[in-house]
Protein backbone atom coordinates (compact mmCIF):
# COMPACT_ATOMS: atom_id res chain seq x y z
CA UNK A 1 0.00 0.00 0.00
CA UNK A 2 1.16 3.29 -0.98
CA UNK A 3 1.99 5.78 2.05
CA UNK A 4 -0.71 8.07 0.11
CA UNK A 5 -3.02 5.39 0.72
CA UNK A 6 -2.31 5.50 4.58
CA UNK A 7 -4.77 7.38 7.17
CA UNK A 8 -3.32 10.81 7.50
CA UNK A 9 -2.13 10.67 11.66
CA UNK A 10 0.25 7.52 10.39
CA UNK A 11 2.07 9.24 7.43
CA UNK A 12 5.65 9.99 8.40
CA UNK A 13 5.73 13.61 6.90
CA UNK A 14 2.22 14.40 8.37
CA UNK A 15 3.33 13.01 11.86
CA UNK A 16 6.73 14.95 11.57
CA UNK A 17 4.33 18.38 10.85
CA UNK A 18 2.27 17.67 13.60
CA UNK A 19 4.53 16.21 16.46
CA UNK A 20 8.03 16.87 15.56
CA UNK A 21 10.74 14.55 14.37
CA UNK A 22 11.98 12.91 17.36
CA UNK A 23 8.58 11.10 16.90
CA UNK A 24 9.96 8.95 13.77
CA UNK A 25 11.65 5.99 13.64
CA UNK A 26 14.73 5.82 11.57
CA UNK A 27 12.95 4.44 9.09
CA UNK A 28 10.12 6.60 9.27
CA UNK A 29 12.71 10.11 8.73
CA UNK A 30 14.62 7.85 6.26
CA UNK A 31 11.33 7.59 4.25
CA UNK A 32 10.93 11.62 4.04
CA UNK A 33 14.38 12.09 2.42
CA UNK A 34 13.58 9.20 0.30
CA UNK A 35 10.13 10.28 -0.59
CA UNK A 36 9.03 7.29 -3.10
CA UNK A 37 9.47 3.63 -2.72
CA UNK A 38 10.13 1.30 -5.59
CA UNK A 39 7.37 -1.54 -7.03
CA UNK A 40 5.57 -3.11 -4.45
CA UNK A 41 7.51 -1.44 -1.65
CA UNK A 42 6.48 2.05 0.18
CA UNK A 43 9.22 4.08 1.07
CA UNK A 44 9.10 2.90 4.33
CA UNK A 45 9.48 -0.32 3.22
CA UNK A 46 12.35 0.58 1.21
CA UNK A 47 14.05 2.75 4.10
CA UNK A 48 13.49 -0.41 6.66
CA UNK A 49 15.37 -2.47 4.29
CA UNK A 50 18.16 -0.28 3.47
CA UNK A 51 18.86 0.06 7.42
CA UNK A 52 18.77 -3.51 7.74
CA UNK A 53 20.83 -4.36 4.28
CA UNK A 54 23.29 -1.79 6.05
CA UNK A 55 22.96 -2.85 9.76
CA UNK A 56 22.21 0.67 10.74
CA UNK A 57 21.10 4.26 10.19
CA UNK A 58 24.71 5.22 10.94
CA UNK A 59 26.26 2.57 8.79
CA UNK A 60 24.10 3.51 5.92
CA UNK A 61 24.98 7.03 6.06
CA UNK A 62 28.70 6.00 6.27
CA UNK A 63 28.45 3.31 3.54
CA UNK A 64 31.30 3.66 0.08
CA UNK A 65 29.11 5.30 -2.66
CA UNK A 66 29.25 1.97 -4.49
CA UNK A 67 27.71 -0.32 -2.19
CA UNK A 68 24.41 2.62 -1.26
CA UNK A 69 24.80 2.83 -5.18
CA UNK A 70 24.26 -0.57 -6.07
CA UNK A 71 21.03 -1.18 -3.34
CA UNK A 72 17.54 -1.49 -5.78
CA UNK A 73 16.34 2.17 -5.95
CA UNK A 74 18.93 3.73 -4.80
CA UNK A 75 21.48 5.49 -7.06
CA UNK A 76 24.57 8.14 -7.50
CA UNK A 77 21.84 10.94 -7.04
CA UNK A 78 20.15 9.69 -3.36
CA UNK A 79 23.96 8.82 -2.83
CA UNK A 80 25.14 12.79 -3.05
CA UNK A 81 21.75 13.99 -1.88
CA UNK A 82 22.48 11.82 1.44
CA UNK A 83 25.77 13.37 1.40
CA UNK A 84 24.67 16.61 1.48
CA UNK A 85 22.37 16.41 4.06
CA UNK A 86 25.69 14.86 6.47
CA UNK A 87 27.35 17.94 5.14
CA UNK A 88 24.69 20.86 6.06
CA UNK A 89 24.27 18.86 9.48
CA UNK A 90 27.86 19.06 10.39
CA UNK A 91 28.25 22.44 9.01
CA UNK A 92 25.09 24.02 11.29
CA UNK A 93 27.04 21.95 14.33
CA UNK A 94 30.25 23.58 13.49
CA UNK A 95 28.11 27.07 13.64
CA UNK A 96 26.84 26.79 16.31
CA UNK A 97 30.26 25.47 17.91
CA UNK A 98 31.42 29.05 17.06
CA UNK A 99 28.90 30.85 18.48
CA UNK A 100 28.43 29.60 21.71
CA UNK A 101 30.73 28.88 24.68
CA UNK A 102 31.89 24.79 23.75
CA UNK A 103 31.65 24.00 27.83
CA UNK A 104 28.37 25.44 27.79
CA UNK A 105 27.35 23.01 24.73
CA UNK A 106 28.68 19.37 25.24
CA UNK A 107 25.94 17.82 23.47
CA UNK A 108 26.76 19.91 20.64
CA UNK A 109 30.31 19.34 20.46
CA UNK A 110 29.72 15.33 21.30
CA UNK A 111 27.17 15.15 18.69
CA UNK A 112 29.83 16.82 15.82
CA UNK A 113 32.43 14.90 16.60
CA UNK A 114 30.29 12.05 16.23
CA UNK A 115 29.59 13.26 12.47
CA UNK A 116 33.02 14.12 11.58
CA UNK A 117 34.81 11.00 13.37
CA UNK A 118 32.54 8.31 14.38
CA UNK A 119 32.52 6.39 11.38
CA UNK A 120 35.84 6.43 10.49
CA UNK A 121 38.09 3.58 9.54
CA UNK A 122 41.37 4.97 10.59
CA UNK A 123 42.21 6.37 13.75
CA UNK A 124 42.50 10.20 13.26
CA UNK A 125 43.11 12.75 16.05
CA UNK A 126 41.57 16.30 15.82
CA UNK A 127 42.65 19.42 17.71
CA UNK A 128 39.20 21.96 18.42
CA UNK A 129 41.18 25.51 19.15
CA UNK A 130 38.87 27.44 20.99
CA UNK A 131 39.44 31.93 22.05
CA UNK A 132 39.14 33.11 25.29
CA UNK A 133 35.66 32.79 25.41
CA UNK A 134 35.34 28.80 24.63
CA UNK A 135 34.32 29.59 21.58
CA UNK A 136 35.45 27.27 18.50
CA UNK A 137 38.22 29.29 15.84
CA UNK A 138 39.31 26.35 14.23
CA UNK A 139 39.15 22.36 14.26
CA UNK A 140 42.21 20.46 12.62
CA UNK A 141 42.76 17.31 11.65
CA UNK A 142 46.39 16.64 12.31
CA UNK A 143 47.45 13.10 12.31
CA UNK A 144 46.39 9.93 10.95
CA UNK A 145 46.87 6.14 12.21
CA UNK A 146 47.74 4.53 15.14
CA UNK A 147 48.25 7.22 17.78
CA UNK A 148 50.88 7.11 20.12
CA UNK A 149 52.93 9.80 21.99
CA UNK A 150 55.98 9.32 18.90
CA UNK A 151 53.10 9.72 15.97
CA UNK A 152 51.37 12.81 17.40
CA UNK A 153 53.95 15.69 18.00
CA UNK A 154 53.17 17.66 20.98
CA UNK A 155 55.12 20.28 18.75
CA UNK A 156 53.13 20.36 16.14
CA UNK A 157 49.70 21.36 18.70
CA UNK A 158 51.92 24.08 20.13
CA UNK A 159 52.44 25.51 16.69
CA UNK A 160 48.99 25.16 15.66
CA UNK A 161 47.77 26.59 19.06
CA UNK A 162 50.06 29.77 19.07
CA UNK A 163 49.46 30.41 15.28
CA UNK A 164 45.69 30.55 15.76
CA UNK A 165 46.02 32.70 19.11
CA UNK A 166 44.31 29.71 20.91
CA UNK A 167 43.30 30.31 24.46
CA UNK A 168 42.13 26.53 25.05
CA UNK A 169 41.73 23.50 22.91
CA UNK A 170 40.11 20.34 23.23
CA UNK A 171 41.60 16.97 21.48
CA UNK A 172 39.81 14.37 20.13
CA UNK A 173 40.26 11.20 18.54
CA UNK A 174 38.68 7.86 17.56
CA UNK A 175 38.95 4.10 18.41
CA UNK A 176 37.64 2.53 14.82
CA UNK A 177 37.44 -0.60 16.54
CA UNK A 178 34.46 0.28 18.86
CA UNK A 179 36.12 0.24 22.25
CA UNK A 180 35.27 3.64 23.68
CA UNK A 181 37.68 3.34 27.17
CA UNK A 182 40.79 5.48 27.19
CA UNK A 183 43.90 3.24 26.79
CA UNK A 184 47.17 3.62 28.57
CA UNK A 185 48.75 5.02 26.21
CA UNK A 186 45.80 7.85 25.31
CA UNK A 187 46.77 9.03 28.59
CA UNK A 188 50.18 9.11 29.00
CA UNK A 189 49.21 11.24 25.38
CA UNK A 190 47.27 13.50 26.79
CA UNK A 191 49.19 14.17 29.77
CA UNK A 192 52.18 14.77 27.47
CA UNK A 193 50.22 17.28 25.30
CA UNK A 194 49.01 19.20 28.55
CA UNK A 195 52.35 19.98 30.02
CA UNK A 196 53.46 20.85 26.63
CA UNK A 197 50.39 23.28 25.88
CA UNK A 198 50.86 24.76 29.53
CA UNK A 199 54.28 26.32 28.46
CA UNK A 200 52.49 28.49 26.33
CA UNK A 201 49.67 29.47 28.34
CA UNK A 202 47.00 27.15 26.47
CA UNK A 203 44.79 25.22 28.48
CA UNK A 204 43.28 21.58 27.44
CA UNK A 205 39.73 21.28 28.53
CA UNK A 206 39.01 17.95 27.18
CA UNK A 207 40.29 15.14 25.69
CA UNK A 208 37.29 13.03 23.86
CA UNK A 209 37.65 9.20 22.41
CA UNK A 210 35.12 8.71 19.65
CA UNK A 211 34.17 5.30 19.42
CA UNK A 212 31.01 4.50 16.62
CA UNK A 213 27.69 5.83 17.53
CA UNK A 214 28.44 5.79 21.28
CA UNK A 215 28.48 8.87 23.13
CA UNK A 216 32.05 9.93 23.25
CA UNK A 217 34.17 9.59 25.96
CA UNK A 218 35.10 12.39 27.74
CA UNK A 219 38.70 12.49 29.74
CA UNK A 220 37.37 15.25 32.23
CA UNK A 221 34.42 13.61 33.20
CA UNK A 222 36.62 10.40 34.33
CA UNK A 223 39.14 13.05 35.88
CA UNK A 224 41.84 11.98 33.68
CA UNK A 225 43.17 15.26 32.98
C-alpha cells in the first residue's frame, strides 16, 4: 500500500508536521528524504530495508558510494543527496560550535564529533582551538593512524595553538574498533600534550575518544586530565 493510501495521523511527513521529528523511527525520517518507494515497496518499506541491508542508520549514512549505489532504488543521485544532508548537518554543528561557549554546549560538540569521526576507519586525532571565550576558531585534523605519543607531536599542537592565538583547545580522537575506554597510552598522550600546551599558556579542557555511535568519551568527566 502506498503511504498516500495511509490514514493521514500515520504518514511519516504528516506526523513529523504535527509532532516533531523525534517522533519517527529511523525508518520513518529515512522515508521523508527518500520520498518514493520502488514496485511493491512504500518508502518505508524501502528505508526499513536499506537500514537492515546496512545494519544501521549510521552505517548507511557512512556506507562507500558503491555499495548505497548498487542497493535497488537507490542510485549516484540519493547517494550525493544523502551526502549533502551529512554535510549541512555538520556544518550548522560547526556554527553553532562558534557561536556559543563549547563547555556550555557538550551535546553539541559530542554530537559533531560524532559526524566528523565516528565512522571512520582509521584512527585520526583532531585538535578543536577554541578563544578566550570557549568559543570554536578552528578544528584540525592533524594526524592519521595509530596514535601514540611518537606519531602525534606535541610540537606540532603548540604551533597550531600559538598560530591561531588559541586560548584553550580540546583533542579528540577515535577508536575505529568500537572500544570507547581510554587506553594507557591515550593518557600518557594526553598528559604529554598538557604539560606541553601549559608552556604556552593554552589550556586543554578535554580530551574526547570517539568510538562509533556511542556517546564519546570524555577524559574530564573520568578526571583523567
Amino acid at each position: 500500500m502506498a503511504i498516500t493510501d495511509w490514514p493521514e495521523d500515520e504518514r511519516p511527513r504528516e506526523r513529523l508536521l504535527s509532532k516533531g521529528a523525534g517522533v519517527l523511527s529511523d525508518s520513518e525520517l529515512l522515508a521523508i528524504f527518500l520520498r518514493v518507494g520502488i514496485r511493491g515497496k512504500s518508502a518505508v518499506d524501502l528505508a526499513r530495508d536499506l537500514i537492515n541491508h546496512f545494519g544501521s542508520l549510521s552505517r548507511l549514512c557512512t556506507a562507500p558510494r558503491e555499495a548505497f549505489s548498487a542497493f535497488p532504488g537507490m542510485g549516484d543521485a540519493k547517494y550525493a543527496q544523502l551526502q549533502a544532508v551529512l554535510e549541512m548537518a555538520r556544518r550548522a554543528l560547526g556554527e553553532t560550535l562558534k557561536d556559543r561557549d563549547m563547555l556550555g554546549s557538550p551535546g553539541a560538540v559530542r554530537d559533531w564529533l560524532r559526524l566528523h569521526m565516528g565512522q571512520l576507519p582509521h584512527e585520526v586525532f583532531m585538535v578543536l582551538l577554541l578563544d578566550a571565550q570557549n568559543r570554536l576558531i578552528e578544528a584540525r585534523e592533524l594526524f592519521r593512524g595509530t596514535l601514540t605519543q611518537t606519531s602525534v607531536y606535541p610540537r606540532e599542537v603548540v604551533k597550531l595553538a600559538l598560530a591561531q592565538n588559541a586560548a584553550a583547545v580540546i583533542l579528540a580522537h577515535n577508536h575505529p574498533s568500537g572500544a570507547s575506554e581510554p587506553s594507557r597510552a591515550d593518557e600518557m598522550l594526553t598528559k604529554a600534550l598538557k604539560q606541553a600546551l601549559a608552556l604556552v599558556d593554552v589550556q586543554v579542557l578535554d580530551h574526547f575518544i570517539v568510538a562509533g555511535n556511542q556517546t564519546p568519551i570524555s577524559f574530564a568527566e573520568k578526571g583523567l586530565l
